[in-house]
Protein backbone atom coordinates (compact mmCIF):
# COMPACT_ATOMS: atom_id res chain seq x y z
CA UNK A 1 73.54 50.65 -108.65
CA UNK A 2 75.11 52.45 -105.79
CA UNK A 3 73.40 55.48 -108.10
CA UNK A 4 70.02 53.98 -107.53
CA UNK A 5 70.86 53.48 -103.68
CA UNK A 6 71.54 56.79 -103.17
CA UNK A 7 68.65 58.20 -105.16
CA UNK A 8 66.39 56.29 -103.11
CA UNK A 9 68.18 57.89 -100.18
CA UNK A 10 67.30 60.85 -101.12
CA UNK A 11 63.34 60.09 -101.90
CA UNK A 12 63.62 58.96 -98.65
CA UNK A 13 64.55 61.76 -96.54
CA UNK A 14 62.30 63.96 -98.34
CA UNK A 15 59.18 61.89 -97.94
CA UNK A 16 60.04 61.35 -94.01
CA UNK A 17 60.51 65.57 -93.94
CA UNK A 18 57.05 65.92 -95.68
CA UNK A 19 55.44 63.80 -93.17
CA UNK A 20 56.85 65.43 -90.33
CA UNK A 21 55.92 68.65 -91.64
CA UNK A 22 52.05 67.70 -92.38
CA UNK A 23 51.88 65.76 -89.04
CA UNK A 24 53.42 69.21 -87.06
CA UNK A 25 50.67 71.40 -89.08
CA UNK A 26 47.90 68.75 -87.81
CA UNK A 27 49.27 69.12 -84.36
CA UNK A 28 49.48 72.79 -84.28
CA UNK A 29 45.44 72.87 -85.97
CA UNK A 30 44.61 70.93 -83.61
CA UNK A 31 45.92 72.26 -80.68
CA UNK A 32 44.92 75.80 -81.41
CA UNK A 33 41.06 74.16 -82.43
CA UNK A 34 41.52 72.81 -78.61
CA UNK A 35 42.16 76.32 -77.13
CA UNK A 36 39.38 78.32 -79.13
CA UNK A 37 36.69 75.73 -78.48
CA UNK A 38 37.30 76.79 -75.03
CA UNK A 39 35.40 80.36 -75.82
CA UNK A 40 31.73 78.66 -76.73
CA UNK A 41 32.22 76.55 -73.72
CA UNK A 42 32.76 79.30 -71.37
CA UNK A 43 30.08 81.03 -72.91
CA UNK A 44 27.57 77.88 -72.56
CA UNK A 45 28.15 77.68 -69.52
CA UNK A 46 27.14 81.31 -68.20
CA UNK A 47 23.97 81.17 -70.46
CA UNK A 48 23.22 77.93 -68.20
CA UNK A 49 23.73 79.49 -64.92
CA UNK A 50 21.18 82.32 -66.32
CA UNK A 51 18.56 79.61 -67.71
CA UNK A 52 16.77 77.91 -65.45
CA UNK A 53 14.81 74.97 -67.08
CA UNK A 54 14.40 71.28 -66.19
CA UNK A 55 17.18 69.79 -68.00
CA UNK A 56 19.86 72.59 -66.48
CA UNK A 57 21.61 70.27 -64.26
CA UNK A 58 21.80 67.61 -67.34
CA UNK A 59 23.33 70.22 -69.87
CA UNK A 60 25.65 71.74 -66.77
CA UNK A 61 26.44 67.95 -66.48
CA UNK A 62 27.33 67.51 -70.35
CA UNK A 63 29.11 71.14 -70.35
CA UNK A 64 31.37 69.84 -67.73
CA UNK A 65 32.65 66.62 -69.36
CA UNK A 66 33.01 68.49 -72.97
CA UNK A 67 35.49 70.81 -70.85
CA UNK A 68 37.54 68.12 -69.40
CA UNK A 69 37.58 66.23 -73.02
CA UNK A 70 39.00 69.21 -74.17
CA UNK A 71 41.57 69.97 -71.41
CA UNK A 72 42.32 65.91 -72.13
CA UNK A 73 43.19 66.87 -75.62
CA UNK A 74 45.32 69.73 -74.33
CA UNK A 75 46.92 67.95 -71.90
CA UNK A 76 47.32 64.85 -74.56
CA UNK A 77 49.27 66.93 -76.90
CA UNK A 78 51.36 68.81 -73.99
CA UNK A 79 52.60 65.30 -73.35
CA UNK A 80 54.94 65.11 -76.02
CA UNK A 81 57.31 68.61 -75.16
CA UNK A 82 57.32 66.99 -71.45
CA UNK A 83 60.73 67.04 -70.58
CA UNK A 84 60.42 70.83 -70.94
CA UNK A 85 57.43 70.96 -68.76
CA UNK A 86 58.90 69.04 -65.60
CA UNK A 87 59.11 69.99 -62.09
CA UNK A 88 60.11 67.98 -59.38
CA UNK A 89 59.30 69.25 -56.20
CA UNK A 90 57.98 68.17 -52.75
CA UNK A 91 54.14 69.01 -53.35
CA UNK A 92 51.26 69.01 -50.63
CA UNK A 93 48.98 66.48 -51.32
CA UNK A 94 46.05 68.22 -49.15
CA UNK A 95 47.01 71.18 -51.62
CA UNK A 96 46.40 69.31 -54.77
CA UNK A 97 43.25 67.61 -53.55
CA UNK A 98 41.65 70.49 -52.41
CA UNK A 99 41.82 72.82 -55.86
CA UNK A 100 40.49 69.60 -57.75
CA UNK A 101 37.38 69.23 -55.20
CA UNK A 102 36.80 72.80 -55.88
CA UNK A 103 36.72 72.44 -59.19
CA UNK A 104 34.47 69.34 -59.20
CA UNK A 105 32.17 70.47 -55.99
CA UNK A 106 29.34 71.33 -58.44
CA UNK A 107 28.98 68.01 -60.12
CA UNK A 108 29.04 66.85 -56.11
CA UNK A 109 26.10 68.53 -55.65
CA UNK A 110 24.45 68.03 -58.76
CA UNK A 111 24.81 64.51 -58.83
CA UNK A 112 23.87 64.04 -54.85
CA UNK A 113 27.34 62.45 -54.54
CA UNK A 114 28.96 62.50 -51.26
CA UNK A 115 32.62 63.07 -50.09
CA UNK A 116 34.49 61.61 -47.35
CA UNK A 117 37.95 63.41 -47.45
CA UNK A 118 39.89 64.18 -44.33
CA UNK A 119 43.09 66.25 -44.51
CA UNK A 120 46.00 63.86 -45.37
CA UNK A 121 48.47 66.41 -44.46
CA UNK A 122 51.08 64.59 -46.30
CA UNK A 123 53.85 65.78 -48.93
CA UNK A 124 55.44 63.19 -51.71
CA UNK A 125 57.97 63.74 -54.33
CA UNK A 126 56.72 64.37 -57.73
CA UNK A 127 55.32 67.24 -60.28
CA UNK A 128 52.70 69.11 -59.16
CA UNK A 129 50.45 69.82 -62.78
CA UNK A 130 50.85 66.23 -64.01
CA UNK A 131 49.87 64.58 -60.67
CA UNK A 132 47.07 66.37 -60.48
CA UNK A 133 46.00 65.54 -64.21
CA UNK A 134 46.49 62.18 -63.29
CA UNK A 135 44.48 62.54 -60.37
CA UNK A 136 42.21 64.17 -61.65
CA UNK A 137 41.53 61.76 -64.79
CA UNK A 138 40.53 59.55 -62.24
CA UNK A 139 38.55 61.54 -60.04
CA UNK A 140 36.73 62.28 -62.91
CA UNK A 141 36.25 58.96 -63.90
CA UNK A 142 34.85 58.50 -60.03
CA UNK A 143 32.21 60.77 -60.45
CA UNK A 144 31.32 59.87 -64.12
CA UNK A 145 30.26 56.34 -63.35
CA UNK A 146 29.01 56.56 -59.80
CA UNK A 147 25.22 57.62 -59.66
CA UNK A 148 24.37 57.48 -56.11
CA UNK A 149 26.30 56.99 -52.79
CA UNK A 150 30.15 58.72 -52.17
CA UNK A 151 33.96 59.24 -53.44
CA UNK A 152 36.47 58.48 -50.55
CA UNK A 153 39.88 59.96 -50.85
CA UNK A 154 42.53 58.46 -48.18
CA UNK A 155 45.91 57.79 -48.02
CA UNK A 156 47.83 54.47 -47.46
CA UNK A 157 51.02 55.51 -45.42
CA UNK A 158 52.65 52.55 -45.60
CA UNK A 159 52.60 52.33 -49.77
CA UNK A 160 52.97 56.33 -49.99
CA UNK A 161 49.48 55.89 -51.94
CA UNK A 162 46.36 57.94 -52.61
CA UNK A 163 43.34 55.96 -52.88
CA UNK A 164 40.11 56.74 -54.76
CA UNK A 165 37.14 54.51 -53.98
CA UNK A 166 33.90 55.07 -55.67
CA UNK A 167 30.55 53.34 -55.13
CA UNK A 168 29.76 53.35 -59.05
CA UNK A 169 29.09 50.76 -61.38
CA UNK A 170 32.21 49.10 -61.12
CA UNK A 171 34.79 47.34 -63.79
CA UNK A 172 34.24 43.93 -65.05
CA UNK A 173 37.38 41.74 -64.00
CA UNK A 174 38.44 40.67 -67.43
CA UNK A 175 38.26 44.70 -68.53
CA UNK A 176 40.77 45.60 -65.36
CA UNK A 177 43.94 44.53 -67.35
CA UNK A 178 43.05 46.56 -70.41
CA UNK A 179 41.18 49.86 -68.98
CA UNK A 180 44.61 51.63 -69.45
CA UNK A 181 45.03 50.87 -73.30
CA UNK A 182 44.35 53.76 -75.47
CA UNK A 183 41.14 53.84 -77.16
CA UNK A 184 39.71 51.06 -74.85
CA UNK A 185 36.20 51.87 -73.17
CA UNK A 186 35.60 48.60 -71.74
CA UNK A 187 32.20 47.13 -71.49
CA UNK A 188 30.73 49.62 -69.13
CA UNK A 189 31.97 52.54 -71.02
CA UNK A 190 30.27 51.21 -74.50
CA UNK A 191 27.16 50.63 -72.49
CA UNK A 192 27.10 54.03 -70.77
CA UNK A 193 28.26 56.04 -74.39
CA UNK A 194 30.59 58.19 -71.52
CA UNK A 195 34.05 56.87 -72.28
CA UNK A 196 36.44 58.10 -74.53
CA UNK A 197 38.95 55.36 -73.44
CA UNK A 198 41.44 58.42 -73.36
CA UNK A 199 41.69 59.14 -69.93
CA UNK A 200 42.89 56.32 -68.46
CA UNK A 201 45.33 56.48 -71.34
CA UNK A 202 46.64 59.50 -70.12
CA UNK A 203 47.19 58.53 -66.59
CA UNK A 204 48.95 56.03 -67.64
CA UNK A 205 51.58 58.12 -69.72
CA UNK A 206 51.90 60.44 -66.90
CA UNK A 207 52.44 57.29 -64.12
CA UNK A 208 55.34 56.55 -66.07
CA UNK A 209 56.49 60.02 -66.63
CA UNK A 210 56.49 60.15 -62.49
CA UNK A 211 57.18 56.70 -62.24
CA UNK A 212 53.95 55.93 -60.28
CA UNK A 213 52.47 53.05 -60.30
CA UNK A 214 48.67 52.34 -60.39
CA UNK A 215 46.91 49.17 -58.47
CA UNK A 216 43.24 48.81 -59.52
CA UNK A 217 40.24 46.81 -57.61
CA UNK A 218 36.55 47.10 -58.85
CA UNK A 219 33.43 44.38 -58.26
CA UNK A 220 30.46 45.67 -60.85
CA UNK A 221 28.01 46.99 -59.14
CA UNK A 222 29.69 48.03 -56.00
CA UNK A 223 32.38 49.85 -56.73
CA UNK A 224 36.13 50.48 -57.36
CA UNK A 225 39.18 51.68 -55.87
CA UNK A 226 42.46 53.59 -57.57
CA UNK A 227 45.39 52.88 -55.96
CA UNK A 228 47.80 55.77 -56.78
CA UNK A 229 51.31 54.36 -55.28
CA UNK A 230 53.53 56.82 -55.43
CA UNK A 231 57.58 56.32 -55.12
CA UNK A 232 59.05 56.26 -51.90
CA UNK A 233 62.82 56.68 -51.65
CA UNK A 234 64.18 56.25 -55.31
CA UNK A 235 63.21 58.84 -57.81
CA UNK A 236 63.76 57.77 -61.02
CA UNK A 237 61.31 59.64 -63.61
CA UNK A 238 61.15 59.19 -66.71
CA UNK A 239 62.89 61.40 -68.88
């Protein structure tokens, strides 16, 4: 009997090792698929600042979001080695804000969206490159679902918060409590074909990673609002 036991032990172990050996070579394929897809993206996108043709702006549009779904994926695997990838430091918030509205000034202007940002000048305790993924997941999320009207960035003193109000198409109210579960697009996503329900995924990995916590109000058809509360005096991240 204990023969058998021990047998099965052994069957054991080596199926788990398998496993973890087939799921590393998936990750690895996968993550090195992420990083070449990168090259017919970049090239895409300089044949579309070359071409000018009515639907430019809609494939510039499209090119953009396939780059952030990639740089999701990236970021989504990156996840997983973070405690290597941590560093805690006082950041400037202005800073941060500024290199992500650079990067997203385009679809701005494209999309007729308007900003009202004034300098926050304002430091908080966290790390820098997965702040501004989070961020930046939701900034993205901002401009993806508002068509007309403007993006206000501000900052809540008093909760240590960054807020992100949109005039989009809003968030049902019985979608709010589940917009953060992986895989979930919500109504307005599945109606829209634009969500991944990956993003919000991610931000909410990395809140807990920086122990931030997240405060969401939306009416459909007026807009929403990110509340991005970060901590104050304890820092306990997640490690």
């Amino acid at each position: 009997m204990q023969e058998q036991v021990n047998q099965l032990l052994i069957e054991n172990r080596q199926l788990k090792n398998t496993i973890d050996i087939e799921r590393k070579d998936l990750e690895e394929y996968f993550l090195l698929w992420v990083h070449q897809i990168k090259t017919p993206i970049t090239v895409s996108d300089l044949i579309l600042q070359k071409e000018k043709t009515p639907y430019t702006c809609q494939l510039k549009e499209q090119m953009f979001y396939i780059r952030e779904y990639t740089d999701m994926a990236i970021n989504y695997m990156k996840l997983k080695d973070r405690q290597a990838d941590m560093d805690i430091t006082e950041v400037e918030i202005d800073k941060l804000l500024k290199s992500l509205l650079r990067k997203y000034s385009g679809l701005f202007i494209d999309k007729n969206i308007s900003l009202d940002y004034q300098p926050i000048d304002t430091k908080i305790i966290t790390d820098a490159k997965w702040a501004t993924i989070l961020i930046e997941q939701i900034l993205a999320n901002a401009l993806k679902y508002t068509n007309s009207g403007k993006i206000t960035l501000s900052f809540d003193r008093d909760k240590n918060a960054l807020k992100v109000k949109d005039t989009g198409i809003g968030i049902k109210s019985e979608d709010i409590n589940k917009i953060f579960d992986r895989g979930y697009s919500g109504f307005n996503g599945r109606i829209n074909e634009k969500s991944s329900g990956i993003g919000l995924y991610l931000v909410k990995k990395i809140a807990i990673l920086l122990n931030i916590k997240i405060e969401v109000c939306s009416t459909v058809n007026v807009g929403s609002e990110f509340i991005i509360c970060f901590p104050k005096q304890s820092y306990n991240f997640v490690r």
